[in-house]
Every structure is written in structure tokens, then in C-alpha cells.
Protein backbone atom coordinates (compact mmCIF):
# COMPACT_ATOMS: atom_id res chain seq x y z
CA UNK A 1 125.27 67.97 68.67
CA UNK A 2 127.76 65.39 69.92
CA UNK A 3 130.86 67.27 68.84
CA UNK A 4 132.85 68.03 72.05
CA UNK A 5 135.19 70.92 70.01
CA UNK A 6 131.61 72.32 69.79
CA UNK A 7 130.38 72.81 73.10
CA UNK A 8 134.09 73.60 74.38
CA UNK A 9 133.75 76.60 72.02
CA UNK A 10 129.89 77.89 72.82
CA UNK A 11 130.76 77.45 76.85
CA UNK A 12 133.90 79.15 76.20
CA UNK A 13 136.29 76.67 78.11
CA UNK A 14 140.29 77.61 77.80
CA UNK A 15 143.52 75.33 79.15
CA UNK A 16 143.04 73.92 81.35
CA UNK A 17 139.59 73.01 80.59
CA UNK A 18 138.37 71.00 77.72
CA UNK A 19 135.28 69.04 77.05
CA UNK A 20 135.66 65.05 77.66
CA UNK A 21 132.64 64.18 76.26
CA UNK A 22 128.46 65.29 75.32
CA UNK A 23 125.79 62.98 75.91
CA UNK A 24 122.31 63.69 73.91
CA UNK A 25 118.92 62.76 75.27
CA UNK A 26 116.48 62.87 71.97
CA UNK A 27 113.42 61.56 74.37
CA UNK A 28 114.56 64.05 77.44
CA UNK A 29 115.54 67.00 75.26
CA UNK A 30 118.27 67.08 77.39
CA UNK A 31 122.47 67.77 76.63
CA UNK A 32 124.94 67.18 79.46
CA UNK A 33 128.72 67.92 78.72
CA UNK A 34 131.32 66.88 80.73
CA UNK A 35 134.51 69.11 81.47
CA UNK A 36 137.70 67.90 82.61
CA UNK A 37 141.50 69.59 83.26
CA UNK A 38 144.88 68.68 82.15
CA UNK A 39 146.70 66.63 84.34
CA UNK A 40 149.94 67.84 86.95
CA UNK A 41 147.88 71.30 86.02
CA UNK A 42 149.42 74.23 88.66
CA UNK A 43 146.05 76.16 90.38
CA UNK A 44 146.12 79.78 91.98
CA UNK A 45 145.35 79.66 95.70
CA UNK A 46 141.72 81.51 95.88
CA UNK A 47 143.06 83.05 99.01
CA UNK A 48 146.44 84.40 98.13
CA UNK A 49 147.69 83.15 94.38
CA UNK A 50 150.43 80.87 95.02
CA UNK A 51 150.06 78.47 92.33
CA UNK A 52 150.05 74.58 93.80
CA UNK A 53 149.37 71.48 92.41
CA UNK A 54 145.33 70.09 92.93
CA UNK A 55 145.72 68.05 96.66
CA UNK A 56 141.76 66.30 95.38
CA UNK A 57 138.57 66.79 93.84
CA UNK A 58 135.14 67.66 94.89
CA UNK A 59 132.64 65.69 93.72
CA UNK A 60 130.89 65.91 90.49
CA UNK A 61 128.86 69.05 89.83
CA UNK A 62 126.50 70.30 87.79
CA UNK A 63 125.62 73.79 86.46
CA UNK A 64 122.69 74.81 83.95
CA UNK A 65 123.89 76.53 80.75
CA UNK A 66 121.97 77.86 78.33
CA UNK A 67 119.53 75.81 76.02
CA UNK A 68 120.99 74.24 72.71
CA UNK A 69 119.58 73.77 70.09
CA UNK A 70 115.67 73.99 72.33
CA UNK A 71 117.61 71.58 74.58
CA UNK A 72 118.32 72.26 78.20
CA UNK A 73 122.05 72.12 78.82
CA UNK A 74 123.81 71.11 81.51
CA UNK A 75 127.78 70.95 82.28
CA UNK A 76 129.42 68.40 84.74
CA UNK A 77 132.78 68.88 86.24
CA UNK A 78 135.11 67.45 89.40
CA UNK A 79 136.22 70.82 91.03
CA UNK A 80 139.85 70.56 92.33
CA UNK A 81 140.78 71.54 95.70
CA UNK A 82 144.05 73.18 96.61
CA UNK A 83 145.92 73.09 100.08
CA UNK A 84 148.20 75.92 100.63
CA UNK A 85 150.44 76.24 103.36
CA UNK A 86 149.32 79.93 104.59
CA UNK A 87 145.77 78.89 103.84
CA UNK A 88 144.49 75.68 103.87
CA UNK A 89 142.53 73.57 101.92
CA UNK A 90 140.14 75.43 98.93
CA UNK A 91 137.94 74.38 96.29
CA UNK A 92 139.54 76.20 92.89
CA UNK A 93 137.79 79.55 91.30
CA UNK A 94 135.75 78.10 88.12
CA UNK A 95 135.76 79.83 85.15
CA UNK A 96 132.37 79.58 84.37
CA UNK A 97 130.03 79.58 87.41
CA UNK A 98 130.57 81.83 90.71
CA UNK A 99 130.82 79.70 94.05
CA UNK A 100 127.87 77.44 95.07
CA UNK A 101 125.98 78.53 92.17
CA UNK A 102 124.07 75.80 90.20
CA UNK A 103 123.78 77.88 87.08
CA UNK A 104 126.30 79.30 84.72
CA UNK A 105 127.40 82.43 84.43
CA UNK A 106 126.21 83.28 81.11
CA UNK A 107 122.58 81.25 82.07
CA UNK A 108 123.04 83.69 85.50
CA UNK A 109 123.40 86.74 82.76
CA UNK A 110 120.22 85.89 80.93
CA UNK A 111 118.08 84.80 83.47
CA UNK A 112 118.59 88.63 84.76
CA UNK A 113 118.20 90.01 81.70
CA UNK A 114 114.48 88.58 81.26
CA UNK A 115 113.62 89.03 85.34
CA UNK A 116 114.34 92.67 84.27
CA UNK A 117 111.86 92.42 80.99
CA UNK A 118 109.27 90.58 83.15
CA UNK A 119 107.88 89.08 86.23
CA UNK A 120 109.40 85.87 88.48
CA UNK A 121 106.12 83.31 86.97
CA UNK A 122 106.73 84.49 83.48
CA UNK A 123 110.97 84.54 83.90
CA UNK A 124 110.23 80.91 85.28
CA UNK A 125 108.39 79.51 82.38
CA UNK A 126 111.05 81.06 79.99
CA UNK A 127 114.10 79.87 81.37
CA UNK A 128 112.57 76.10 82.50
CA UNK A 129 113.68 76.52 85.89
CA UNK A 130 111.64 76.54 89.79
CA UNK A 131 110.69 79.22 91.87
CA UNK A 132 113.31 78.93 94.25
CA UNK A 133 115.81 78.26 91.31
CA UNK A 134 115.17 81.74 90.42
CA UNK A 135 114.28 83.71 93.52
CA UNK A 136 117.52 82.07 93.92
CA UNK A 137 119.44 83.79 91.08
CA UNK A 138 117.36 86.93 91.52
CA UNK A 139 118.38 87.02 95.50
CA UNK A 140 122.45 86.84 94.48
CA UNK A 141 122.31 89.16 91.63
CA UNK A 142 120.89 91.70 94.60
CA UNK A 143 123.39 90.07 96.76
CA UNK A 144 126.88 91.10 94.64
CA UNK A 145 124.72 94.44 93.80
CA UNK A 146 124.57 95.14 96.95
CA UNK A 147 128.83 94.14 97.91
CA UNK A 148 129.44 96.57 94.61
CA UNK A 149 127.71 99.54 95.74
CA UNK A 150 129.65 102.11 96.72
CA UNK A 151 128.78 104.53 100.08
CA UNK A 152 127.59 107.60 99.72
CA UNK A 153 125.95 110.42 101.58
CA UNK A 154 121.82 110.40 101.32
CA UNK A 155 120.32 113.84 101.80
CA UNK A 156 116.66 112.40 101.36
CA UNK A 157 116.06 108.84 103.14
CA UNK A 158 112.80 107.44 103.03
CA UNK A 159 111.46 104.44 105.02
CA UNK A 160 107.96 102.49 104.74
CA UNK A 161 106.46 99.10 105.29
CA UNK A 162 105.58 96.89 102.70
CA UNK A 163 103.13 94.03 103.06
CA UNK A 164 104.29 90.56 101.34
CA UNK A 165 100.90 88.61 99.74
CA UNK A 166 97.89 88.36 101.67
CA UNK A 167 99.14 86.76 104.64
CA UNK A 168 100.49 89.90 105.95
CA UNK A 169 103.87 89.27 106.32
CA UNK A 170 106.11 92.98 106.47
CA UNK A 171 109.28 94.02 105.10
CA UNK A 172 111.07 97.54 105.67
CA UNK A 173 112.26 99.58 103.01
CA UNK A 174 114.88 101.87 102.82
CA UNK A 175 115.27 103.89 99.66
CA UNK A 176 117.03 106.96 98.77
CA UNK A 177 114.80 109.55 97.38
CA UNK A 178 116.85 111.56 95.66
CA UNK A 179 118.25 108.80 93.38
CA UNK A 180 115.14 106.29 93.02
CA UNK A 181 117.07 103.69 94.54
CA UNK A 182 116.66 100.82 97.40
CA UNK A 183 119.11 101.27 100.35
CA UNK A 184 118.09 97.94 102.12
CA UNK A 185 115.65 95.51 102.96
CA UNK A 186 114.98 94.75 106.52
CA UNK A 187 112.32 91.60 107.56
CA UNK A 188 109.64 92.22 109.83
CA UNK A 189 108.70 96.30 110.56
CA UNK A 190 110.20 96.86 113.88
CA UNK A 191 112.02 99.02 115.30
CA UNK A 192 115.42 96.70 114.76
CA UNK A 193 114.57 96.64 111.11
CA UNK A 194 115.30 99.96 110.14
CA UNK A 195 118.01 100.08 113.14
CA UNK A 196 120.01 97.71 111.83
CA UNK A 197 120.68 100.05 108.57
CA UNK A 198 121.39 102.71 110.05
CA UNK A 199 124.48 101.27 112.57
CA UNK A 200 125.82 100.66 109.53
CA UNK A 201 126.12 104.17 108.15
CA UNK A 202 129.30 105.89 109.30
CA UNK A 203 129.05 109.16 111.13
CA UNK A 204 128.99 111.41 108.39
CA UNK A 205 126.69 109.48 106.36
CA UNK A 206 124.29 109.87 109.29
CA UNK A 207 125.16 113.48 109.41
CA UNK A 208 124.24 114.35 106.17
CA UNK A 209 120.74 113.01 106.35
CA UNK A 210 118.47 116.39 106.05
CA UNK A 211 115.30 115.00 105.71
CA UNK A 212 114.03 111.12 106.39
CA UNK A 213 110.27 110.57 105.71
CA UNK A 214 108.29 108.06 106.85
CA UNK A 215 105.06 107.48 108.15
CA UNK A 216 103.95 107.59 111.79
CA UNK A 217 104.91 103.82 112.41
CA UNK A 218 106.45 104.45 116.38
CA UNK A 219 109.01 101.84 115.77
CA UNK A 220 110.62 103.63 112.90
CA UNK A 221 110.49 106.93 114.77
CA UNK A 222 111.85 105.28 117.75
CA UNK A 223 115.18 104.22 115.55
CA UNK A 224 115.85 107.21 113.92
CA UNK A 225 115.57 109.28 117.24
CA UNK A 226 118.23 106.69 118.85
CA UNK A 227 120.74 106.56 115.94
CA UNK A 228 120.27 109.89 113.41
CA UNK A 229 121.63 113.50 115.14
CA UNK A 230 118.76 116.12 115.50
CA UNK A 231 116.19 113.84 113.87
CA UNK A 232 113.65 115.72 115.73
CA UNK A 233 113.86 118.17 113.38
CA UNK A 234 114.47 115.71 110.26
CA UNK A 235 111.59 113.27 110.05
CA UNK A 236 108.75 114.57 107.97
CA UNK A 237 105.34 112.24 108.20
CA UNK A 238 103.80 111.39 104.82
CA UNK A 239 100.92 113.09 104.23
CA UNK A 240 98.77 110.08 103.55
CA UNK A 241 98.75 109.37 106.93
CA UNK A 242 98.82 112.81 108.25
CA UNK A 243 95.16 113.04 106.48
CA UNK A 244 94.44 109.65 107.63
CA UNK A 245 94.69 111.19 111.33
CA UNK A 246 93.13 114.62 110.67
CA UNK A 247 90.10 112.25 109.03
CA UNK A 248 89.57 110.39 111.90
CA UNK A 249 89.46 113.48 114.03
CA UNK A 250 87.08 114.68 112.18
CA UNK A 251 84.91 112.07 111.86
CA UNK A 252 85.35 111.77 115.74
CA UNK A 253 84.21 115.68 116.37
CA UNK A 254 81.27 115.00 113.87
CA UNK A 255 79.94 111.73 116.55
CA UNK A 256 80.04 113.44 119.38
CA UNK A 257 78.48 116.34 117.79
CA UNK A 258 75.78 114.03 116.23
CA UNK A 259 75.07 112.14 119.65
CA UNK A 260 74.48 115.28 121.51
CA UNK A 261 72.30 116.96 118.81
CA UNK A 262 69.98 113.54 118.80
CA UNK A 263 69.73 113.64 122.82
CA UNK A 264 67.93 117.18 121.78
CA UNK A 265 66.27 115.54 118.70
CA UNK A 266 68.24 116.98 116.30
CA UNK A 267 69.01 114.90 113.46
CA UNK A 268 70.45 117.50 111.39
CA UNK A 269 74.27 115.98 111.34
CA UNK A 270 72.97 112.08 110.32
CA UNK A 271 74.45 110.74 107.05
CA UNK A 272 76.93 113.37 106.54
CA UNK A 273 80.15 111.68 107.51
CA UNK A 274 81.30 111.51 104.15
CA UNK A 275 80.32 114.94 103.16
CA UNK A 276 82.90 115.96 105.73
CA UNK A 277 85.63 114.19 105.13
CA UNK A 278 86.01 116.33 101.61
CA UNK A 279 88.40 119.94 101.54
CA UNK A 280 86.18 122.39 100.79
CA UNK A 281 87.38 123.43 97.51
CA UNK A 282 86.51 119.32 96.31
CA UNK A 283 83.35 119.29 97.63
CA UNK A 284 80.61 116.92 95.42
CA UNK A 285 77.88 118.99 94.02
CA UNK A 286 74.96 117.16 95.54
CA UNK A 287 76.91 118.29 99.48
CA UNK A 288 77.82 121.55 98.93
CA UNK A 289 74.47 123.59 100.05
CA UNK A 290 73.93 121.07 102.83
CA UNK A 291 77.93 121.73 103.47
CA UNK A 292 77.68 125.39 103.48
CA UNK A 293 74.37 125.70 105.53
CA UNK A 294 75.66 123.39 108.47
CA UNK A 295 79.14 125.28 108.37
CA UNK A 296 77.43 128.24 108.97
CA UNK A 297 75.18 127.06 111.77
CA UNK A 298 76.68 126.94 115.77
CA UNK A 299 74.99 124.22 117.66
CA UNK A 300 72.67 125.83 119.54
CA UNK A 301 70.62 127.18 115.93
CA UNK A 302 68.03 125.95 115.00
């Protein structure tokens, strides 16, 4: 497990790059490999590609690779940094880790592949990492999802408000409806956090919005009516929340009715709240002649 041809191999390291040297910890199940470059080597400029000799290094770094052999990897390297005349001063593209990650790619590629299979505690225990370690991966894998996506025009837009654990903490969501997927994530559920997607759509992708559902939140309505044309005739409430209202003002109708009826010492509208909050065609068996008789009866009957 020593054998630096090895690891060069299984991390996949080309010239430049070669592996100096592996150190094994038996009592820390632990392997750390240390990379180094070729001396007077020439290194593209991130920014433009001119090809200049390393002006110093960073200092050391390390990245988690995959587990070998059971035990957790990691790889240490100086990073060289390049000045260019047109561009300054830049830390060299690694081949095996994107910028300011602390994980490998391949370790990157796996770690996704099990968030996918399961959830962040179990994905955690798996790969031997921390929660922010990979809320950390997870959040950049959204991130260069996200810079690869290309526009296109949403017919269907939905928008809702998601609650985050039980302290009550909100998040918007944006989703297209037609394809399943998430548009963006906004914090908080104001107004600004469903605003700030859309000035990013261009004219025409606000154009060809027919139909953007959402529930009665004001602050969502107030965005749409500011940014997306004709949205007065777009936005269609859910209809969760459109019975949630109609409920109420029935259960409101059915108080005031019940007050006035027990000034006259009438009681015949007490514990049927429930019974009314029911369509007619899903009525319970044990409310349906009590249902049908007080339907039937106008206030003043007996």
C-alpha cells in the first residue's frame, strides 16, 4: 500500500504530476499521498492559455479521495501559481479537484452518486465525512447544475413556500411544472424572493409564462404583478387554499348563525361545525339526515 506507481495509477495523475511518496497509518486507518510536478514545467494561464513558467507555490493542500483498501485517502500537493502579463497572478487548474474544493473529483462523483440513493445523515455515515463537508459538496454540485442549465421558455411556473425544520425558517421555490424541475431557490418568502428570479428572465421568457400558480401569499402576488405582463389574468390560486378560505367562511356564516339562534334559544346549529365543512356528495353517514334536515330549514322554522 506504499507503492507510489500505485496510487499515481488509481488517482490517475499524468506529466506533470507524479506521486513523491505514500505514508500508511495502520493505527489511524489513514493513507496520505503526496503529489509533486516536474521541474522548469510550462503551465497554461487559467485566464487566457499562454503557457508560462510557475512564478511560486501555494501552500500545501489537501483533498479527500476515495477510501483504499477501507482506508480514508487523502492527497497533498503545492499548487503553482502563474503570473501572466495580460492577467496577473493565478493559482494553476488541477487535474484532479475543481477550485477551493477539499475533495476530489472522483470522491465529489461518488459522494453524489449516494446523496442521490439516500439521505444527507445516511450519505454522511457512508462517505466518513461532516455535515457541512457534504451540504458542502451537495450545495456545488447544485451550484455548476445550475451555471450548466440552459434558458428556456416556462409555460407553467409554480411558486410556494417551504418551511425548513421546526424552527420555521422559509425558503421560496420556483419550479417548472411542466418539466418536474426546480427553477430556483430564494431565502426567506418575501416578496424580493421570488422577485429576484424573475429580473432575471429575459423578456420573452417572461412572455411566455401562461399560467403561474401559487397560493394566496400577497408577497408573491405582489412580484408577479410588478414583473410578469398580464399576470392578472395568469396566476391561478391552489386550491388547497382556495378551500382553506371558502372553509373559514363557512364556518364564520355557521357562528353567527349559531349565536343568533341561541339569543332565541335555539340550539339546533351546536356541534355541527364539522358536519359542514364536508361537500355534500362526501358527507359521513352518521351527518347526513341531520345535514339534509337543517339544509332544508330557513331560520325562522321551527
Amino acid at each position: 500500500m506504499r507503492d507510489p506507481e500505485l496510487y499515481r495509477h488509481l488517482l490517475g495523475l499524468e506529466s506533470p504530476w507524479t506521486v513523491e511518496k505514500v505514508d500508511l497509518g495502520i493505527k489511524a486507518q489513514r493513507v496520505d499521498i503526496y503529489a509533486e510536478h516536474t521541474k522548469g514545467e510550462k503551465w497554461p494561464c487559467p485566464v487566457c492559455g499562454d503557457l508560462l513558467s510557475a512564478y511560486d507555490h501555494a501552500e500545501v493542500r489537501v483533498w479527500r479521495h476515495l477510501d483504499s483498501c477501507q482506508f480514508v485517502t487523502y492527497l497533498h500537493a503545492n499548487p503553482p501559481h502563474v503570473k501572466c502579463p495580460k492577467d496577473g497572478v493565478h493559482k494553476v487548474v488541477l487535474p484532479w479537484a475543481e477550485p477551493k474544493s477539499r475533495f476530489t473529483l472522483v470522491f465529489e462523483r461518488m459522494a453524489i452518486d449516494v446523496m442521490h440513493l439516500t439521505h444527507i445523515k445516511a450519505a454522511r455515515q457512508i462517505l466518513r465525512i461532516s455535515w457541512d463537508e457534504a451540504w458542502h459538496i451537495l450545495s456545488c454540485a447544485v451550484q455548476r447544475g445550475f451555471q450548466r442549465k440552459q434558458p428556456s421558455l416556462i409555460k407553467h411556473l409554480g411558486v410556494d413556500e417551504k418551511a425548513i425544520a421546526r424552527d420555521q425558517n422559509y425558503f421560496t421555490l420556483v419550479c417548472d411544472l411542466d418539466r418536474g424541475t426546480i427553477e430556483h431557490i430564494g431565502d426567506s418568502r418575501d416578496r424580493r424572493s421570488f422577485e429576484s428570479y424573475l429580473e432575471n428572465l429575459t423578456a420573452e421568457q417572461l412572455q411566455a409564462i401562461v399560467a403561474i400558480a401559487m397560493d394566496m401569499h400577497k408577497a408573491y402576488v405582489q412580484a408577479a404583478l410588478a414583473k410578469i405582463p398580464d399576470v392578472d389574468q395568469k396566476i391561478v390560486f391552489d386550491l388547497y387554499h382556495i378551500m382553506q378560505h371558502m372553509g373559514q367562511a363557512v364556518d364564520e356564516v355557521r357562528r353567527k348563525e349559531h349565536q343568533t339562534l341561541v339569543g332565541r334559544g335555539d340550539h339546533r346549529l351546536a356541534r355541527t361545525r364539522y358536519m359542514w365543512l364536508y361537500g355534500k356528495e362526501n358527507i359521513p353517514r352518521k351527518y347526513r339526515a341531520s345535514y339534509y334536515a337543517l339544509r332544508n330549514q330557513r331560520p325562522e322554522d321551527g
